[in-house]
C-alpha atoms as a PDB file:
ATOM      1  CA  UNK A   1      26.009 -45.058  69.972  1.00  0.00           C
ATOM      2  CA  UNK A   2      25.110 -43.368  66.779  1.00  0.00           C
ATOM      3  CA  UNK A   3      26.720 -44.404  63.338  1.00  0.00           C
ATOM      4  CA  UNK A   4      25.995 -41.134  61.681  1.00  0.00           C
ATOM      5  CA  UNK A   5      29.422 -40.338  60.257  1.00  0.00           C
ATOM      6  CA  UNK A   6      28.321 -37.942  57.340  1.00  0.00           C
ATOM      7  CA  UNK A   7      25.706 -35.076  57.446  1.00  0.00           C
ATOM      8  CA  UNK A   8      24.244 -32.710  54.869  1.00  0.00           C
ATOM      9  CA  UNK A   9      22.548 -29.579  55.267  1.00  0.00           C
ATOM     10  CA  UNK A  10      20.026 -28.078  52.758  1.00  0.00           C
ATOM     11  CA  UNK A  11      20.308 -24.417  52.420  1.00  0.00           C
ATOM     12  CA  UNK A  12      23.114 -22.225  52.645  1.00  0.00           C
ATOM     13  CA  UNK A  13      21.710 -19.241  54.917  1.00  0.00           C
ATOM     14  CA  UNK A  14      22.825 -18.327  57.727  1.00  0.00           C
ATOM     15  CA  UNK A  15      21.612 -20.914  59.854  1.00  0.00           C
ATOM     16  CA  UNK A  16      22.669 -23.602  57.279  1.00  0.00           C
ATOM     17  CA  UNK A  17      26.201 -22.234  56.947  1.00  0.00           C
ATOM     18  CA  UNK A  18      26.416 -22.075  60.829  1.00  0.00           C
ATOM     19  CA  UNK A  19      25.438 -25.799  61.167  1.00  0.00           C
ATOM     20  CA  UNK A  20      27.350 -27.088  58.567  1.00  0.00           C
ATOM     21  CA  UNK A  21      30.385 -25.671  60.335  1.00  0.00           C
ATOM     22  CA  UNK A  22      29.797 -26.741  63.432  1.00  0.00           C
ATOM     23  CA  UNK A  23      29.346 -30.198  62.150  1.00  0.00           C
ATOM     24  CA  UNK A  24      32.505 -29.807  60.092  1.00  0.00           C
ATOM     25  CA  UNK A  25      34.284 -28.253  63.807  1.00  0.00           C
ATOM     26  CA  UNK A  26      33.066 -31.407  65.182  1.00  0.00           C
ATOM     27  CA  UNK A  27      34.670 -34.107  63.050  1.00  0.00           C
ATOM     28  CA  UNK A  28      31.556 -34.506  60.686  1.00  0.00           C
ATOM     29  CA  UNK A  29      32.216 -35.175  56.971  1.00  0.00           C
ATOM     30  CA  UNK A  30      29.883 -32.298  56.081  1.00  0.00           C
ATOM     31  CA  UNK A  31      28.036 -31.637  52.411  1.00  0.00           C
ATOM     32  CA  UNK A  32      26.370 -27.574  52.017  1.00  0.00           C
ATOM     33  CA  UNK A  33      24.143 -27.805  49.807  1.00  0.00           C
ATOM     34  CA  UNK A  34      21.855 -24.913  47.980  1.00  0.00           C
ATOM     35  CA  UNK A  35      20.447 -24.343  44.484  1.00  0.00           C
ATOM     36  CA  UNK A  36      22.316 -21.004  44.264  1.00  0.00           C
ATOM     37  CA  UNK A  37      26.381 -20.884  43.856  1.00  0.00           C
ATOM     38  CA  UNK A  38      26.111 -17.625  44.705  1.00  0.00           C
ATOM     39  CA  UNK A  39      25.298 -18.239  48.201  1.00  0.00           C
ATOM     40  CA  UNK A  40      27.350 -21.303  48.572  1.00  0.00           C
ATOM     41  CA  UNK A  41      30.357 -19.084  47.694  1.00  0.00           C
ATOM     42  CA  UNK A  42      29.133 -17.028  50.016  1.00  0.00           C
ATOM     43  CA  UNK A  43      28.899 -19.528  52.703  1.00  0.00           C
ATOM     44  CA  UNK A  44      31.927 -20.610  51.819  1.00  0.00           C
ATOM     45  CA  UNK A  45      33.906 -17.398  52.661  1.00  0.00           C
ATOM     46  CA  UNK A  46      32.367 -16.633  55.615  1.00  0.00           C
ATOM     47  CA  UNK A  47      33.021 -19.825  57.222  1.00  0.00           C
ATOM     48  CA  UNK A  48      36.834 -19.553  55.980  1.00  0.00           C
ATOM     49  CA  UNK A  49      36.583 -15.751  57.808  1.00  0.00           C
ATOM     50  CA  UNK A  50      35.581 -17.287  61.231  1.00  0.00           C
ATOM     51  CA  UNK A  51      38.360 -19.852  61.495  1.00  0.00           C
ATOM     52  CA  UNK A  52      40.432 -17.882  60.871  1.00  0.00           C
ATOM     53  CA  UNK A  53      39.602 -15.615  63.606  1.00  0.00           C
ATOM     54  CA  UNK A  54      39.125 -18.549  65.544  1.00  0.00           C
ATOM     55  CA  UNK A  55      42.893 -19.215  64.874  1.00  0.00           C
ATOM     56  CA  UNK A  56      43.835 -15.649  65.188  1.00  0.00           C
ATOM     57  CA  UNK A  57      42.429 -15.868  68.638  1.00  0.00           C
ATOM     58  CA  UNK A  58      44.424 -19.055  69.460  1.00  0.00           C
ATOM     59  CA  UNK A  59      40.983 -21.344  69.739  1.00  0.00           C
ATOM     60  CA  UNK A  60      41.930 -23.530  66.475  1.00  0.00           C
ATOM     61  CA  UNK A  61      45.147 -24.575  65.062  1.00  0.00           C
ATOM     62  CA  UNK A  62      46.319 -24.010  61.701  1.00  0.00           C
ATOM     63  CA  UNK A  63      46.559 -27.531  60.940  1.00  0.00           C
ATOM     64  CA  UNK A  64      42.537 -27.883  62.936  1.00  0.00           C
ATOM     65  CA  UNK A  65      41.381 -25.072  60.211  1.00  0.00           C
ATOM     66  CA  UNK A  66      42.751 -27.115  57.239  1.00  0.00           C
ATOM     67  CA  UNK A  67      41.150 -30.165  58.599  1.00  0.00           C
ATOM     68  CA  UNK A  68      37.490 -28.448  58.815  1.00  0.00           C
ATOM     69  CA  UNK A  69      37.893 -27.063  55.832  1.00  0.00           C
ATOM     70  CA  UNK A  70      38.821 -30.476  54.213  1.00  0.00           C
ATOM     71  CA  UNK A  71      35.665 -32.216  55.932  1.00  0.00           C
ATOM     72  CA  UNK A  72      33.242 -29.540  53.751  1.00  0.00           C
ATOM     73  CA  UNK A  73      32.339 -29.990  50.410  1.00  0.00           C
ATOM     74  CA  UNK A  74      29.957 -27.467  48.686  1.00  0.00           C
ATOM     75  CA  UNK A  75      27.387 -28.330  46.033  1.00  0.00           C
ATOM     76  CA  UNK A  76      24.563 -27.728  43.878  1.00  0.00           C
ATOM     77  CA  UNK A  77      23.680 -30.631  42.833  1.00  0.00           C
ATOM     78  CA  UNK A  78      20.904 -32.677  45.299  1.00  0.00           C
ATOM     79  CA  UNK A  79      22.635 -35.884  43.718  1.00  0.00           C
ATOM     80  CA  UNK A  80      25.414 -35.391  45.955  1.00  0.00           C
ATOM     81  CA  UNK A  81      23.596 -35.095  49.231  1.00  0.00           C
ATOM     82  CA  UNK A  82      24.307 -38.791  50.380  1.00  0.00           C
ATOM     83  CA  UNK A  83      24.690 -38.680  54.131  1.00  0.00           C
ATOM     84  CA  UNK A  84      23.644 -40.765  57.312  1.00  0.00           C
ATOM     85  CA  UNK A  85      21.697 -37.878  58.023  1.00  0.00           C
ATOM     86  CA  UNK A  86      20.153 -34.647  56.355  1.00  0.00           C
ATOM     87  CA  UNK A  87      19.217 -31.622  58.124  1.00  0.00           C
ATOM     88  CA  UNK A  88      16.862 -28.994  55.795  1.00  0.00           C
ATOM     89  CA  UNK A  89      17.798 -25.509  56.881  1.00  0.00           C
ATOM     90  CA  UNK A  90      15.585 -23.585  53.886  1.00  0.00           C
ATOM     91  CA  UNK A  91      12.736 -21.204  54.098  1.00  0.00           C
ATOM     92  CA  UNK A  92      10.183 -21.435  56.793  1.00  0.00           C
ATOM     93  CA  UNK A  93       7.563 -22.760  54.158  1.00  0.00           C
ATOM     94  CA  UNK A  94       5.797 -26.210  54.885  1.00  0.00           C
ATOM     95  CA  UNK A  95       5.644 -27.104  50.706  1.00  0.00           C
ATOM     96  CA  UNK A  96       8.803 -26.114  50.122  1.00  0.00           C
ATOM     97  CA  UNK A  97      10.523 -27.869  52.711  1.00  0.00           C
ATOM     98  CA  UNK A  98       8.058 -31.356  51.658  1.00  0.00           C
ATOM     99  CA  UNK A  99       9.123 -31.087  47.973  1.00  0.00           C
ATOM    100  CA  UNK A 100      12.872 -31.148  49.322  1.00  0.00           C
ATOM    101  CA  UNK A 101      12.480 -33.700  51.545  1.00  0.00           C
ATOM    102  CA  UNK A 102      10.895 -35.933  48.514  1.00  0.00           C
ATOM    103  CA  UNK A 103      14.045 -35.532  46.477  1.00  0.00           C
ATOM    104  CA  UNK A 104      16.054 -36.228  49.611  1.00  0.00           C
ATOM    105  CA  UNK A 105      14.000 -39.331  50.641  1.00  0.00           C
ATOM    106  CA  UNK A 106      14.129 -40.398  47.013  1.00  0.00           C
ATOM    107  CA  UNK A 107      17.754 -40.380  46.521  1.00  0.00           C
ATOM    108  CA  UNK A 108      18.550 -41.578  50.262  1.00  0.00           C
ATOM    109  CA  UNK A 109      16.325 -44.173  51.068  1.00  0.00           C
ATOM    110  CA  UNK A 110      15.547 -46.028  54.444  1.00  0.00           C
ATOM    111  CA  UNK A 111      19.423 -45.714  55.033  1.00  0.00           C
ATOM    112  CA  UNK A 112      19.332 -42.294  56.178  1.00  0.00           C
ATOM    113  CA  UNK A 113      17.734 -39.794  58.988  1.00  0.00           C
ATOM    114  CA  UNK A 114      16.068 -36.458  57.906  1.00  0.00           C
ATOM    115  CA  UNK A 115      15.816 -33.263  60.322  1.00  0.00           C
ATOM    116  CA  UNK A 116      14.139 -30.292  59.758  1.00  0.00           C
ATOM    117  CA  UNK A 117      15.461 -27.051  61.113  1.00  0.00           C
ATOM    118  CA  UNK A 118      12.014 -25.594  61.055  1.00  0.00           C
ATOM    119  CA  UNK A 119      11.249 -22.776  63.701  1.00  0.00           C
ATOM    120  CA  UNK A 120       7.411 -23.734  64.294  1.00  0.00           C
ATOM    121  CA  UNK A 121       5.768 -25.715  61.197  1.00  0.00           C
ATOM    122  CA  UNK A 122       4.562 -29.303  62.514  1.00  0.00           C
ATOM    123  CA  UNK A 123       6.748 -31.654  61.664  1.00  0.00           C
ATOM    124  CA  UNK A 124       4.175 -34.457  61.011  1.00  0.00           C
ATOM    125  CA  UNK A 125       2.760 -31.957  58.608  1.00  0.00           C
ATOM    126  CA  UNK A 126       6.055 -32.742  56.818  1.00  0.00           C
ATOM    127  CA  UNK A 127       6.197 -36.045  57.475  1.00  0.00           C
ATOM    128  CA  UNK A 128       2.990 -36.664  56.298  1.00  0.00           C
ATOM    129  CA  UNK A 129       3.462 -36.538  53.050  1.00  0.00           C
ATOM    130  CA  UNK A 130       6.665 -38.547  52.513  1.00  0.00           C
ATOM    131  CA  UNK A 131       7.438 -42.032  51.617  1.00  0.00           C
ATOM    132  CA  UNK A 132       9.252 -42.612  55.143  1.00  0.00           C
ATOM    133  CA  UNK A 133       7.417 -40.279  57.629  1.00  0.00           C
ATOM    134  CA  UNK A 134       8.922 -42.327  60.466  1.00  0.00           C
ATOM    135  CA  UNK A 135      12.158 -41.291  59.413  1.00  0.00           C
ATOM    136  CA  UNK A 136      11.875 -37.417  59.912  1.00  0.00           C
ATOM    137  CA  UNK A 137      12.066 -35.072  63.109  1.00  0.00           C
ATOM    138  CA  UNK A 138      12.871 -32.169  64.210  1.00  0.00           C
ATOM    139  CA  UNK A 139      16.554 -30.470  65.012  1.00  0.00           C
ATOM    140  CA  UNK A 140      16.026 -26.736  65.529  1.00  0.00           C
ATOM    141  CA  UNK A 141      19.276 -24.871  66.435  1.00  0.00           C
ATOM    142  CA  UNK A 142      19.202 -21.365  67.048  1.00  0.00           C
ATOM    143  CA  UNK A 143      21.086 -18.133  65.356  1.00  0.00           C
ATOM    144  CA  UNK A 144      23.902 -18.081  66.402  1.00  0.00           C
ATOM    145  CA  UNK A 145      24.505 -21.620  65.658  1.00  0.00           C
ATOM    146  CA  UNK A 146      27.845 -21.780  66.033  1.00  0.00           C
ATOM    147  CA  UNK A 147      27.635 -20.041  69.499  1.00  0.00           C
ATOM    148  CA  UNK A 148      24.146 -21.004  71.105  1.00  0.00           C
ATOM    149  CA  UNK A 149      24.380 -24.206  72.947  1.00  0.00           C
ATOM    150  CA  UNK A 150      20.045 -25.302  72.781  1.00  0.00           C
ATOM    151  CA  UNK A 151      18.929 -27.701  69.947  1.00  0.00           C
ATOM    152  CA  UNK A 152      15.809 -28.872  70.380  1.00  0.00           C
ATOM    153  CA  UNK A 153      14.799 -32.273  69.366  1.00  0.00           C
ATOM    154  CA  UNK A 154      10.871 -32.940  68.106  1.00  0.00           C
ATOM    155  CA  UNK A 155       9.302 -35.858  67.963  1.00  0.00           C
ATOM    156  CA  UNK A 156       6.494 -36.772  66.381  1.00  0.00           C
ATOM    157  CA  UNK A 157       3.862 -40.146  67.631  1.00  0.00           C
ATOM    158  CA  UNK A 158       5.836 -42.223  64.881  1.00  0.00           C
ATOM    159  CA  UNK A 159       8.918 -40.743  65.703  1.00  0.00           C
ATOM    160  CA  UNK A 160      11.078 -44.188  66.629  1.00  0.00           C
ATOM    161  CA  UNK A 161      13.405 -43.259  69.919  1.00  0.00           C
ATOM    162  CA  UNK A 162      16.212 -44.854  68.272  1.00  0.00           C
ATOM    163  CA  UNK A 163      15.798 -41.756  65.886  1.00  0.00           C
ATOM    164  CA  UNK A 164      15.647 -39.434  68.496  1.00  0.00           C
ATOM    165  CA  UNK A 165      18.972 -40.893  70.866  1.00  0.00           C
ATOM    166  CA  UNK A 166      20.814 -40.520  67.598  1.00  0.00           C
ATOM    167  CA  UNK A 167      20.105 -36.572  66.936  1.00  0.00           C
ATOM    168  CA  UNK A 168      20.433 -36.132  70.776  1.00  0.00           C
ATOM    169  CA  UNK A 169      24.020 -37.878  70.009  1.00  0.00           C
ATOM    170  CA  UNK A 170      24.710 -35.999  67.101  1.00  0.00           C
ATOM    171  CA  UNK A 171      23.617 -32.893  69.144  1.00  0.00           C
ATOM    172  CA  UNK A 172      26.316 -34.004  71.883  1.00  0.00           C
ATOM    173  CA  UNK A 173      28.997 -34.688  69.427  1.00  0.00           C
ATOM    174  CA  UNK A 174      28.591 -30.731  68.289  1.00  0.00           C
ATOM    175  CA  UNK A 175      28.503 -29.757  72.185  1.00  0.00           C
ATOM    176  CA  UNK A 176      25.657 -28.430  72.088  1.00  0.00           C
ATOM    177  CA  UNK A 177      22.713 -28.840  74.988  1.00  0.00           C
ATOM    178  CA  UNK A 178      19.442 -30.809  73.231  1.00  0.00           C
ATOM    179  CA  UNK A 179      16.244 -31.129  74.568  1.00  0.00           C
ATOM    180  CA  UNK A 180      13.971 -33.354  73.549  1.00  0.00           C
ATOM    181  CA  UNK A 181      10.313 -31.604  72.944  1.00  0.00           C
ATOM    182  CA  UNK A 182       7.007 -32.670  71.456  1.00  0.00           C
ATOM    183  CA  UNK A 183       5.514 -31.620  68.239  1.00  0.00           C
ATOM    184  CA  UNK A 184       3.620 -28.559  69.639  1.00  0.00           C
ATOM    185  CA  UNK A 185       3.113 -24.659  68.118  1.00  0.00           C
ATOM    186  CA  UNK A 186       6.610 -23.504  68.394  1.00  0.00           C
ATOM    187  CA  UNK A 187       7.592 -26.314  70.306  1.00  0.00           C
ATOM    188  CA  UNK A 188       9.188 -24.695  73.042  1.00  0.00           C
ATOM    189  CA  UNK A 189      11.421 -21.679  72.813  1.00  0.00           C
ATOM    190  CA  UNK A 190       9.200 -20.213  70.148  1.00  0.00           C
ATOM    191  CA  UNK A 191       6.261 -21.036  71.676  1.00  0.00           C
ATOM    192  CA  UNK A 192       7.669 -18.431  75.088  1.00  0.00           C
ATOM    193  CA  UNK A 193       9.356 -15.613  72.951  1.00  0.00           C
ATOM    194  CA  UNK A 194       5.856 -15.401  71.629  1.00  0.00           C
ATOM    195  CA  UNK A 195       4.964 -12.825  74.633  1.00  0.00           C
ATOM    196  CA  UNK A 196       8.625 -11.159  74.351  1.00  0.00           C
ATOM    197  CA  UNK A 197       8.776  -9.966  70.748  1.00  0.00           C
ATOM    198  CA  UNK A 198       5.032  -9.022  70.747  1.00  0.00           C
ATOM    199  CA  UNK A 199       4.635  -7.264  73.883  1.00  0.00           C
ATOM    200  CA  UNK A 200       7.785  -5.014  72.732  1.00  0.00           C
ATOM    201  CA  UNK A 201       5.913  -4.209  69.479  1.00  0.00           C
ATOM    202  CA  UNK A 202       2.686  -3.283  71.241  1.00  0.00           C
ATOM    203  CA  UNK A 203       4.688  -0.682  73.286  1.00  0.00           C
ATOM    204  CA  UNK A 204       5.906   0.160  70.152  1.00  0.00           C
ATOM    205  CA  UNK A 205       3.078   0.973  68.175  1.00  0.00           C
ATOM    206  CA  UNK A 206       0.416   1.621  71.263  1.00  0.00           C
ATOM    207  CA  UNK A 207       2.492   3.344  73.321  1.00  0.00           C
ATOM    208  CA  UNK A 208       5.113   4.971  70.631  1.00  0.00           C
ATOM    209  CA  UNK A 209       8.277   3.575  73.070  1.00  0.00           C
ATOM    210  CA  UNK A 210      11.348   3.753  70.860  1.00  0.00           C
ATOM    211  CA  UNK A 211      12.961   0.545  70.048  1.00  0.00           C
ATOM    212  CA  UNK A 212      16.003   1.877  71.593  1.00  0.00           C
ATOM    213  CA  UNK A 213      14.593   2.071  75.407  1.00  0.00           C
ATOM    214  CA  UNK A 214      12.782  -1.096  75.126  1.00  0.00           C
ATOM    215  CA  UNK A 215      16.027  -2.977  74.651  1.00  0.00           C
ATOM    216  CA  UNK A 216      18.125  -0.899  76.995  1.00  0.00           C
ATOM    217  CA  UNK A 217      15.818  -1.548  79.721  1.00  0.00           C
ATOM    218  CA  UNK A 218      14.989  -5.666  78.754  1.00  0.00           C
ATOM    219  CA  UNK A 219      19.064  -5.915  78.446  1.00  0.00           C
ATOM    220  CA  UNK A 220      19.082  -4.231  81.751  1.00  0.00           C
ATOM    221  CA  UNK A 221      16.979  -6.418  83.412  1.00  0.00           C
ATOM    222  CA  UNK A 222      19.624  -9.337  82.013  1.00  0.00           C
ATOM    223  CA  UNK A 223      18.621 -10.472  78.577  1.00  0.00           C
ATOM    224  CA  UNK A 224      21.598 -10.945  76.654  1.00  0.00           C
ATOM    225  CA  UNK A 225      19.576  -9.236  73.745  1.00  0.00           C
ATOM    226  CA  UNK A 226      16.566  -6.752  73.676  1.00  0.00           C
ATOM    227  CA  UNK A 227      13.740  -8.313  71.566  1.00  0.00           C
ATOM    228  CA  UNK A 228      14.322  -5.193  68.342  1.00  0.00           C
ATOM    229  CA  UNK A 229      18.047  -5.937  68.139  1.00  0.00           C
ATOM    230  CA  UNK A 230      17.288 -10.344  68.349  1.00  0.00           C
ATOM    231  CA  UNK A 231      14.251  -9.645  65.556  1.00  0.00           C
ATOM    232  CA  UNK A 232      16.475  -8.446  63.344  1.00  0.00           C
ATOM    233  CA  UNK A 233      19.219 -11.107  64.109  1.00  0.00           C
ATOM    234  CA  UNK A 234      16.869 -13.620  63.419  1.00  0.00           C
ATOM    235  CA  UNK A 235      15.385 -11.687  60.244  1.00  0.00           C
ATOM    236  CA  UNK A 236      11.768 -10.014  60.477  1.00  0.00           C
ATOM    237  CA  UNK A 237      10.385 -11.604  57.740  1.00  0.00           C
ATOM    238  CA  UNK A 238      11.515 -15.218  59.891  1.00  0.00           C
ATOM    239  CA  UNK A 239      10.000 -13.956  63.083  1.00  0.00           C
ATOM    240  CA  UNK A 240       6.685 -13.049  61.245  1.00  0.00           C
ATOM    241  CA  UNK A 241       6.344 -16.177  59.785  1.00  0.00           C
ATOM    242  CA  UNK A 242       6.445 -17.764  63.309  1.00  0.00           C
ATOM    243  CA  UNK A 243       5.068 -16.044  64.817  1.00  0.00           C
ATOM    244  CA  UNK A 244       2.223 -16.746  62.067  1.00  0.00           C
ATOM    245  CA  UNK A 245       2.585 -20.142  62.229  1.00  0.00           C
ATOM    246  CA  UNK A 246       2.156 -20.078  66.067  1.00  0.00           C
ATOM    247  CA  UNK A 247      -0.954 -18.429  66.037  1.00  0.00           C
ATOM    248  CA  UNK A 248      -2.604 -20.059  63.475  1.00  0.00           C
ATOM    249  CA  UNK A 249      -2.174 -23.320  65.368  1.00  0.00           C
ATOM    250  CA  UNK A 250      -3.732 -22.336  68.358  1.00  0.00           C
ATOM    251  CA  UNK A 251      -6.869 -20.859  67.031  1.00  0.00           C
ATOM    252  CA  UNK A 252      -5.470 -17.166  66.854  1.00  0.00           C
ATOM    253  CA  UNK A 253      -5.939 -16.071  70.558  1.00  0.00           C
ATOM    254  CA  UNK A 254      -5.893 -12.051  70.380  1.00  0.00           C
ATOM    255  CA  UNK A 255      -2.856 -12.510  72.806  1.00  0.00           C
ATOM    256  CA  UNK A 256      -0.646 -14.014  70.048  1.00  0.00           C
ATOM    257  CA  UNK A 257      -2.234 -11.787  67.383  1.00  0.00           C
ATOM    258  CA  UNK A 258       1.017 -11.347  64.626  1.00  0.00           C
ATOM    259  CA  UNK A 259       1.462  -7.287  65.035  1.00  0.00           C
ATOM    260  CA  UNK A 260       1.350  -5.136  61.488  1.00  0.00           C
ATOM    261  CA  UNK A 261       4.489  -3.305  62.306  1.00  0.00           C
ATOM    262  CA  UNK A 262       6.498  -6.297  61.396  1.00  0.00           C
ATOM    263  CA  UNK A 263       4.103  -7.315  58.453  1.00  0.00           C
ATOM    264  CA  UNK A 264       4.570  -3.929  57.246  1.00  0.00           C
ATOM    265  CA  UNK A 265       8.550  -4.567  57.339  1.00  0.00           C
ATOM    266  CA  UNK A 266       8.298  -7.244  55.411  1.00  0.00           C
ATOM    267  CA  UNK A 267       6.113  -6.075  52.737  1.00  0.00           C
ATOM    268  CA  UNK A 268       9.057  -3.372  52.403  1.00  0.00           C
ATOM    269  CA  UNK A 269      11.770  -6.200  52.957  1.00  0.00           C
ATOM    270  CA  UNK A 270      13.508  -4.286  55.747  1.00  0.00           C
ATOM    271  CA  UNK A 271      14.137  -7.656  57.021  1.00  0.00           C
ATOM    272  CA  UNK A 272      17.058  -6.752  59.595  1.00  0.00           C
ATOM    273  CA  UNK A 273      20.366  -7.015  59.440  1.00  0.00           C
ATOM    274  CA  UNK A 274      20.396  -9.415  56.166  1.00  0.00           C
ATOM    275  CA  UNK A 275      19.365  -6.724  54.278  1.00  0.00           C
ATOM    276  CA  UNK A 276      20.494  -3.417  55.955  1.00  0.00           C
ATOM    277  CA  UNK A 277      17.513  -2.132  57.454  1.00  0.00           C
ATOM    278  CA  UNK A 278      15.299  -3.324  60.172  1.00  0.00           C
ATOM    279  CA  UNK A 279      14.350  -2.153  63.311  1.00  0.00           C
ATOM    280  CA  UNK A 280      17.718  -0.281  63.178  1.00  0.00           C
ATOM    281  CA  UNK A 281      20.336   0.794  59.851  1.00  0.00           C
ATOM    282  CA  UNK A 282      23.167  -1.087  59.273  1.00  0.00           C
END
């Protein structure tokens, strides 16, 4: 049975702001944490928006919305992120994410369990570098977090399985499905959406197909999503990076080759839906 009791999350995105309520939703004493009170405040509101829908709709209670919203505490100060365990939801950039998981490990100790959130970067790449490597894995949710049920659990070989029953716990306790995965390019789900997201951009710039008809047909044909509309859900700039990351670890194969329409995007941060414009206006 796992003792973890209190959780913080790094990074006040939207994936950290969807974990951090879940975990609050779940009974979690939960800590958001993020260098910018801007985005905290943002955070903030939009979590206070869903519950409330979520009691508009009759799913929560009043008195369940107060308690969730008493079980989060927002800060900017990394002193305060004490927890059983810490879950890094920042940028998709290996040194970035090792410098915060110093600080974390510093103030924390052998007392505590540290996840990353990462996408596709290696987590014994992070690890490697730390004062307690053993102590890290991996804990990737997906966007929606709040909604999606799959969090995948990485391991690394140092990776104790004590570590790994408590995320899957923790994982269980948010009622959401984990699977337990090794640390591989992309691990799993990014490692097969690979082929989805670049074999709509080929058609796209080979063939000129408008985004439009590839997703009406791949929605069609049952995906819940068509890859243009779940690019810029996820954020281009995200999905780049991955897709990146992927193909750098296994020796660039032409297959997985990262395509310049997106890179382009980027370079002109139409990055989807966070900003406006993507592969569509909103």
């Amino acid at each position: 049975m796992s003792t973890i009791n209190k959780i913080c999350i790094c990074g006040s995105g939207t994936m950290g702001s969807g974990i951090a309520q879940i975990a609050a939703q779940s009974g979690f004493d939960t800590i958001l944490y993020d260098v910018d009170q801007k985005f905290l405040d943002n955070s903030k509101t939009k979590i206070e928006k869903i519950l409330t829908t979520l009691q508009d709709k009759g799913k929560i209670t009043s008195l369940h919305k107060k308690e969730v919203l008493d079980r989060l505490h927002f800060t900017t100060h990394i002193e305060d992120c004490k927890a059983d365990l810490v879950i890094e939801a920042i940028i998709e950039n290996k040194e970035a994410k090792v410098a915060l998981f110093k600080r974390l490990q510093s103030i924390n100790g052998t007392t505590t369990l540290y996840a990353s959130n990462t996408s596709s970067i290696f987590i014994h790449e992070i690890a490697a570098d730390l004062p307690f490597p053993e102590l890290i894995a991996g804990m990737h949710f997906f966007n929606p977090a709040p909604l999606l049920k799959l969090v995948e659990i990485i391991r690394t070989e140092i990776t104790p399985d004590s570590t790994i029953q408590d995320l899957v716990t923790v994982a269980k306790q948010m009622n959401k499905t984990p699977v337990i995965c090794k640390d591989a390019p992309g691990f799993i789900v990014n490692r097969v959406a690979r082929h989805y997201y670049l074999e709509a951009l080929y058609l796209l710039e080979k063939e000129n197909i408008p985004v439009e008809n590839i997703d009406t047909i791949m929605e069609a044909s049952g995906f819940k999503m068509g890859p243009f509309k779940l690019m810029d859900l996820i954020g281009i700039d995200i999905n780049y990076a991955t897709s990146n990351i992927v193909w750098n670890a296994l020796h660039k194969p032409d297959r997985l080759k990262p395509s310049n329409i997106q890179k382009e995007k980027v370079e002109k941060s139409e990055l989807g839906k966070k900003t406006g414009m993507g592969f569509y206006h909103y």
